[in-house]
PDB file of N, CA and C in Angstrom:
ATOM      1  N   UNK A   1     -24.023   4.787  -6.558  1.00  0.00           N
ATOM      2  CA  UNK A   1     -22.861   3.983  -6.834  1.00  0.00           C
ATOM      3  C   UNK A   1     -22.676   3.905  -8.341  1.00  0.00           C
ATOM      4  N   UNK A   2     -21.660   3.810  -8.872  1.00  0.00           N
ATOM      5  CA  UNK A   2     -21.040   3.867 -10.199  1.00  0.00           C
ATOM      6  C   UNK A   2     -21.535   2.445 -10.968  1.00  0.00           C
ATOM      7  N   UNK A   3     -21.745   2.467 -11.835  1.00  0.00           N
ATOM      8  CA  UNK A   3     -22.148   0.806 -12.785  1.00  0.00           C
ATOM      9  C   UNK A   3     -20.479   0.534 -12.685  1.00  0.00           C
ATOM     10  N   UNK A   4     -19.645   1.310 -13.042  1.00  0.00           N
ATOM     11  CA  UNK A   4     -18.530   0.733 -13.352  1.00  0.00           C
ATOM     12  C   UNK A   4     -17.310   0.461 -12.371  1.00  0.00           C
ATOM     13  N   UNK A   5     -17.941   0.472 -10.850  1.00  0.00           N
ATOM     14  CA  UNK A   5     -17.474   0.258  -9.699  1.00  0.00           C
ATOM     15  C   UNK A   5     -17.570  -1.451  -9.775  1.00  0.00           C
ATOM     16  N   UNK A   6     -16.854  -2.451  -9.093  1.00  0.00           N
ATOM     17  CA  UNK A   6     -16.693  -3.754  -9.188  1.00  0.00           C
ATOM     18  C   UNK A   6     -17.675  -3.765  -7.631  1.00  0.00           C
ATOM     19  N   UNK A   7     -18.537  -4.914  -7.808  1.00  0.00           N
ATOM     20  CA  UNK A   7     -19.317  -5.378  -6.276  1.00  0.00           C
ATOM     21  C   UNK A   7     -18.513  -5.464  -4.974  1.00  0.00           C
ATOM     22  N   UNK A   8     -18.795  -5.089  -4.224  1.00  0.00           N
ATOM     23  CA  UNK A   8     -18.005  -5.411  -2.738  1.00  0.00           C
ATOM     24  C   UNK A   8     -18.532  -6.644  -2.490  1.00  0.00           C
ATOM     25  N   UNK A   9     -17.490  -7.447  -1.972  1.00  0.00           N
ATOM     26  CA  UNK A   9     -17.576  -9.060  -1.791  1.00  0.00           C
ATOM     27  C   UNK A   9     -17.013  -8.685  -0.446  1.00  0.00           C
ATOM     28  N   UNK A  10     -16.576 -10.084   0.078  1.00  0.00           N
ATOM     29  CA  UNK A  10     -15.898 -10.396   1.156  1.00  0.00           C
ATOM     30  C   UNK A  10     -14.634 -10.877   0.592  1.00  0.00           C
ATOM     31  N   UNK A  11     -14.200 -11.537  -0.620  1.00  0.00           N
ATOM     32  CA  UNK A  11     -13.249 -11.577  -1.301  1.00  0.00           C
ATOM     33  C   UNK A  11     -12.181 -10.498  -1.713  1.00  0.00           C
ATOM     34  N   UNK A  12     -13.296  -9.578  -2.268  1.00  0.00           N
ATOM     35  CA  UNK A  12     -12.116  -8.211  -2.479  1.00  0.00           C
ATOM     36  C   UNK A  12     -11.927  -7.342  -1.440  1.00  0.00           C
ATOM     37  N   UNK A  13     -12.231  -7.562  -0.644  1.00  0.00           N
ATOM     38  CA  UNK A  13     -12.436  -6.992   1.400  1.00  0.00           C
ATOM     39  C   UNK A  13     -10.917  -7.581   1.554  1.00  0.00           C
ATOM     40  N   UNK A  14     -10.657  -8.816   1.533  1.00  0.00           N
ATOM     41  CA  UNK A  14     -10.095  -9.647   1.850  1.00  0.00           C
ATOM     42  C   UNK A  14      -8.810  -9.466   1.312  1.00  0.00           C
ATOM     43  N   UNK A  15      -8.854  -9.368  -0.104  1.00  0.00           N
ATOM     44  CA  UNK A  15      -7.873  -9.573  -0.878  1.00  0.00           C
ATOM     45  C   UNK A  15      -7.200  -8.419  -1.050  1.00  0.00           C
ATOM     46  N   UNK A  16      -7.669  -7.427  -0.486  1.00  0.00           N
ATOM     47  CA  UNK A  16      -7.442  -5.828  -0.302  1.00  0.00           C
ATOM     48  C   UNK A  16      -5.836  -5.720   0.604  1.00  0.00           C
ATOM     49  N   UNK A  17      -5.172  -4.311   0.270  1.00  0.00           N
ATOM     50  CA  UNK A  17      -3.986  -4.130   1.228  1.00  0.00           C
ATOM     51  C   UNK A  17      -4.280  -2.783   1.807  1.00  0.00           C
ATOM     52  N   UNK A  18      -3.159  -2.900   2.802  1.00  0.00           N
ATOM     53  CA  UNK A  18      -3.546  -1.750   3.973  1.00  0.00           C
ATOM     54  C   UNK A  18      -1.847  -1.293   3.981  1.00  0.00           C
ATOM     55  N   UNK A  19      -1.559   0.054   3.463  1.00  0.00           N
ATOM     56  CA  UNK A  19      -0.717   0.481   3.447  1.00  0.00           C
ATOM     57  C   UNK A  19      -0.328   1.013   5.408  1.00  0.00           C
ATOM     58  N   UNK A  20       1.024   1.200   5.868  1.00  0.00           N
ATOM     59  CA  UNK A  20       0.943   1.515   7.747  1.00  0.00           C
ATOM     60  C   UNK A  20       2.656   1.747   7.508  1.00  0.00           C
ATOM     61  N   UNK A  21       2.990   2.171   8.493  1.00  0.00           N
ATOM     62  CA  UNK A  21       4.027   2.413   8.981  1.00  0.00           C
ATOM     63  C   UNK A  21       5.059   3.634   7.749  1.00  0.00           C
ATOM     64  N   UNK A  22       4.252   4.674   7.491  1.00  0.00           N
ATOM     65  CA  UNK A  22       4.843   5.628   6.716  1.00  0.00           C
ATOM     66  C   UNK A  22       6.389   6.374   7.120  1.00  0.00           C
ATOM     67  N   UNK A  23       7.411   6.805   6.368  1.00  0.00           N
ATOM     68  CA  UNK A  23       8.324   7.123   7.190  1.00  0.00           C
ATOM     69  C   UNK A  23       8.823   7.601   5.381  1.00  0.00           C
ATOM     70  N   UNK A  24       9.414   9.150   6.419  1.00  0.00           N
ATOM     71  CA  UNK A  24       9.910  10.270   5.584  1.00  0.00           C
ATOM     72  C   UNK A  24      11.071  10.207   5.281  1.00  0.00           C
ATOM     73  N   UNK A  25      11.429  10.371   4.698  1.00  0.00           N
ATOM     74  CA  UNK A  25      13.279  10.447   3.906  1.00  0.00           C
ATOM     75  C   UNK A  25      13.854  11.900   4.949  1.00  0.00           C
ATOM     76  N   UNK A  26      15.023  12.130   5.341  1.00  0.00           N
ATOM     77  CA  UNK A  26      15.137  13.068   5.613  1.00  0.00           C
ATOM     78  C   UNK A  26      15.627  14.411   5.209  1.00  0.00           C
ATOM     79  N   UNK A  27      15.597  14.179   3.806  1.00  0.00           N
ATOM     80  CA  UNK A  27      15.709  15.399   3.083  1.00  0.00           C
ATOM     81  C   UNK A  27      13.814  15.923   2.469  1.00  0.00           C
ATOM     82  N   UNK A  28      13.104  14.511   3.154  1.00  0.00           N
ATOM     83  CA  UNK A  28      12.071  14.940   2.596  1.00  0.00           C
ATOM     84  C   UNK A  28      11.286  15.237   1.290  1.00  0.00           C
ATOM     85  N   UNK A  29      12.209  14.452   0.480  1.00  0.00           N
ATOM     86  CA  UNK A  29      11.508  14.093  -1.196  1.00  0.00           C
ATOM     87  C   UNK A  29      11.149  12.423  -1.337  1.00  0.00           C
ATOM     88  N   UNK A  30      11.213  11.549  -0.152  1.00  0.00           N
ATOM     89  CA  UNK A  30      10.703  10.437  -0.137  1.00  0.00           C
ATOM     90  C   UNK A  30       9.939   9.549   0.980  1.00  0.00           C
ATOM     91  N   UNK A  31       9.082   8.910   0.546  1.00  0.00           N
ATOM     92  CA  UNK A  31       8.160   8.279   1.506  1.00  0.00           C
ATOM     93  C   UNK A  31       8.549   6.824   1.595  1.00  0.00           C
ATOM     94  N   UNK A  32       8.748   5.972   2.422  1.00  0.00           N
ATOM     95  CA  UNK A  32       8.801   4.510   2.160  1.00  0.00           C
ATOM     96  C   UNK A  32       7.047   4.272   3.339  1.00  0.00           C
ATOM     97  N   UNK A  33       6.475   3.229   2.850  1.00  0.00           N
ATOM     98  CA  UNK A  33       5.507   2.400   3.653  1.00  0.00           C
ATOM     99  C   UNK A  33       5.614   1.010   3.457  1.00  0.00           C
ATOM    100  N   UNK A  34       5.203   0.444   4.243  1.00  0.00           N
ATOM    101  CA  UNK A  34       4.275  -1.215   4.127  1.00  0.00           C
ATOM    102  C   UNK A  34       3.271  -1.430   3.726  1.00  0.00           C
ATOM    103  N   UNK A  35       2.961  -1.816   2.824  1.00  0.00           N
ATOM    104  CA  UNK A  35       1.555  -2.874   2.759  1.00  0.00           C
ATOM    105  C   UNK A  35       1.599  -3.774   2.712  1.00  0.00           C
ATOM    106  N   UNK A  36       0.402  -4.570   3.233  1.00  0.00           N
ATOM    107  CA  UNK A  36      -0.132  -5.431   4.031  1.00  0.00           C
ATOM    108  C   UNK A  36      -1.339  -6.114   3.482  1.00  0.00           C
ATOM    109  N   UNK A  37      -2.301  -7.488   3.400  1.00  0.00           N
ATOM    110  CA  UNK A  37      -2.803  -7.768   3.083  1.00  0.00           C
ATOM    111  C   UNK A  37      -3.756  -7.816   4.158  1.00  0.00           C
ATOM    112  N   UNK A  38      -5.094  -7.511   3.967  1.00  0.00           N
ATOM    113  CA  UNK A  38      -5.923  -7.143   4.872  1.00  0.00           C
ATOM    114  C   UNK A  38      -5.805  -9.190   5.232  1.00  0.00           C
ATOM    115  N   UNK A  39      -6.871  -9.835   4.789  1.00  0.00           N
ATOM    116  CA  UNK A  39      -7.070 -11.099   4.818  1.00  0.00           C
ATOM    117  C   UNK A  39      -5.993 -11.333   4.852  1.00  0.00           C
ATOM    118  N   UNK A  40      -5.616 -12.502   5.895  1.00  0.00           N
ATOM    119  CA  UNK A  40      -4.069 -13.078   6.100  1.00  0.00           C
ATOM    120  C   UNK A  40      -4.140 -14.933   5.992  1.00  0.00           C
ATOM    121  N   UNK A  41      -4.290 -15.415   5.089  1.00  0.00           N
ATOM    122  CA  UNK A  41      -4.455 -16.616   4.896  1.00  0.00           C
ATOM    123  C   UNK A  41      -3.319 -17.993   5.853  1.00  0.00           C
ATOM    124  N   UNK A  42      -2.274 -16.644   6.264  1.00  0.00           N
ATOM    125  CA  UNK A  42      -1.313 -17.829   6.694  1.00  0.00           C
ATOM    126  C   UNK A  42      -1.050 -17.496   7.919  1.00  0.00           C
ATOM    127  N   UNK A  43       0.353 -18.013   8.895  1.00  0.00           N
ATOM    128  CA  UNK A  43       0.276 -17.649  10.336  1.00  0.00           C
ATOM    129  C   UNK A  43       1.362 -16.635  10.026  1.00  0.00           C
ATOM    130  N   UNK A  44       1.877 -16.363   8.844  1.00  0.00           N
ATOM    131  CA  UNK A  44       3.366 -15.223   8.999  1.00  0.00           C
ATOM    132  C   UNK A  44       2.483 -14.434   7.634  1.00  0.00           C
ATOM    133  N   UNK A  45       2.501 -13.155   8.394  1.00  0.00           N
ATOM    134  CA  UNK A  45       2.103 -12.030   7.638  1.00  0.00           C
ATOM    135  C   UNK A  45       3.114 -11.420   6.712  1.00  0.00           C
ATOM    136  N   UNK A  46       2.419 -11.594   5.197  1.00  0.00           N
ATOM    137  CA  UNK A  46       3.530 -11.050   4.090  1.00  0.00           C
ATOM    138  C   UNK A  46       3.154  -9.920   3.562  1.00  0.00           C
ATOM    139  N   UNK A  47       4.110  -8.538   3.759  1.00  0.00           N
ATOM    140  CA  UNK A  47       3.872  -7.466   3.642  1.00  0.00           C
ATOM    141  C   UNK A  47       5.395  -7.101   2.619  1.00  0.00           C
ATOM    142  N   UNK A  48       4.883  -5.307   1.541  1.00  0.00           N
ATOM    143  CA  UNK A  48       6.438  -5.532   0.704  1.00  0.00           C
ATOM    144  C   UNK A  48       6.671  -3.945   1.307  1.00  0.00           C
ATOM    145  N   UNK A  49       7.801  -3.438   1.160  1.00  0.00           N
ATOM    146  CA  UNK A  49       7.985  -2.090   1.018  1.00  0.00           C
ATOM    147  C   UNK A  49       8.117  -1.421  -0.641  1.00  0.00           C
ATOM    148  N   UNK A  50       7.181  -0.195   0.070  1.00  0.00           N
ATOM    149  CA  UNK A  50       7.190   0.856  -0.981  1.00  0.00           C
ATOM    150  C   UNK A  50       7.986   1.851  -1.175  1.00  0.00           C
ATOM    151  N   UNK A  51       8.636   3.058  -2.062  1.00  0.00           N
ATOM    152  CA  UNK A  51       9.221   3.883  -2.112  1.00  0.00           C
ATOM    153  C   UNK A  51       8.664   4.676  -3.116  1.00  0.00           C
ATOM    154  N   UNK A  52       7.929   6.201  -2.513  1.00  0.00           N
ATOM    155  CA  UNK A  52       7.375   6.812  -3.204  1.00  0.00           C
ATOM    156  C   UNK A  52       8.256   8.548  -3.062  1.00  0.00           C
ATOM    157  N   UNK A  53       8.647   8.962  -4.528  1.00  0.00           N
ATOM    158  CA  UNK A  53       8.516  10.214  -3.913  1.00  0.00           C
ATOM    159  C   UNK A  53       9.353  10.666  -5.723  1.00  0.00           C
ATOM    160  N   UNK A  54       9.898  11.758  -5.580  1.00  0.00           N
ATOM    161  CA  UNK A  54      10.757  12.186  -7.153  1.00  0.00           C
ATOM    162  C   UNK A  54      12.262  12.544  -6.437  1.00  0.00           C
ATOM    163  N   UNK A  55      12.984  12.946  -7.592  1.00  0.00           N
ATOM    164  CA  UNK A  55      14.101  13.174  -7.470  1.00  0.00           C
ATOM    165  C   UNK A  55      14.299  14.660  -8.191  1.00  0.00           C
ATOM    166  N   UNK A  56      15.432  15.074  -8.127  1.00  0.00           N
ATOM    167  CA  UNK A  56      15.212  16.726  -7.914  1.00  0.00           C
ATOM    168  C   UNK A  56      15.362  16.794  -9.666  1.00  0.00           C
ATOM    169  N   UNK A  57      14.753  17.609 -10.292  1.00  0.00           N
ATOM    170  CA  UNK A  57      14.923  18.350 -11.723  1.00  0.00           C
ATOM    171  C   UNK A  57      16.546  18.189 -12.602  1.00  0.00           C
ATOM    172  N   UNK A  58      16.714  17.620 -13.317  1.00  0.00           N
ATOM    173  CA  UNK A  58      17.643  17.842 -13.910  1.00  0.00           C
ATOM    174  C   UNK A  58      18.909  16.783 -13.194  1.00  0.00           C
ATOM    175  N   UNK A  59      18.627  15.537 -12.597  1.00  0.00           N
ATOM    176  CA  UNK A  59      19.510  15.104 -12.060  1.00  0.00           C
ATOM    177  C   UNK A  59      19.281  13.396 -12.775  1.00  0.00           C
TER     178      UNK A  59
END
């Protein structure tokens, strides 16, 4: 294990997100997902959307 790796707790377990529900653009230069907070402190689960991907050269 790395010195400069941070300890595994149950805190940063916790405090951790879980990216799910991936979905392709349909031209296929973009990804949107959810993440999610592993540990859910409350009764309504707060998750954000992502948007990953580029746009074409020169535009």
């Amino acid at each position: 294990m790395s010195e400069d790796a941070p300890e595994l707790t149950a805190k940063l377990v916790a405090d951790s997100v879980v990216p799910s529900q991936p979905t392709i653009s349909l031209d296929g230069r973009r990804v949107a997902y959810a993440i999610a907070p592993i540990g859910c402190k409350t009764e309504r689960r707060m998750c954000a959307i992502w948007l990953d991907g580029s746009s074409p050269s020169g535009s």
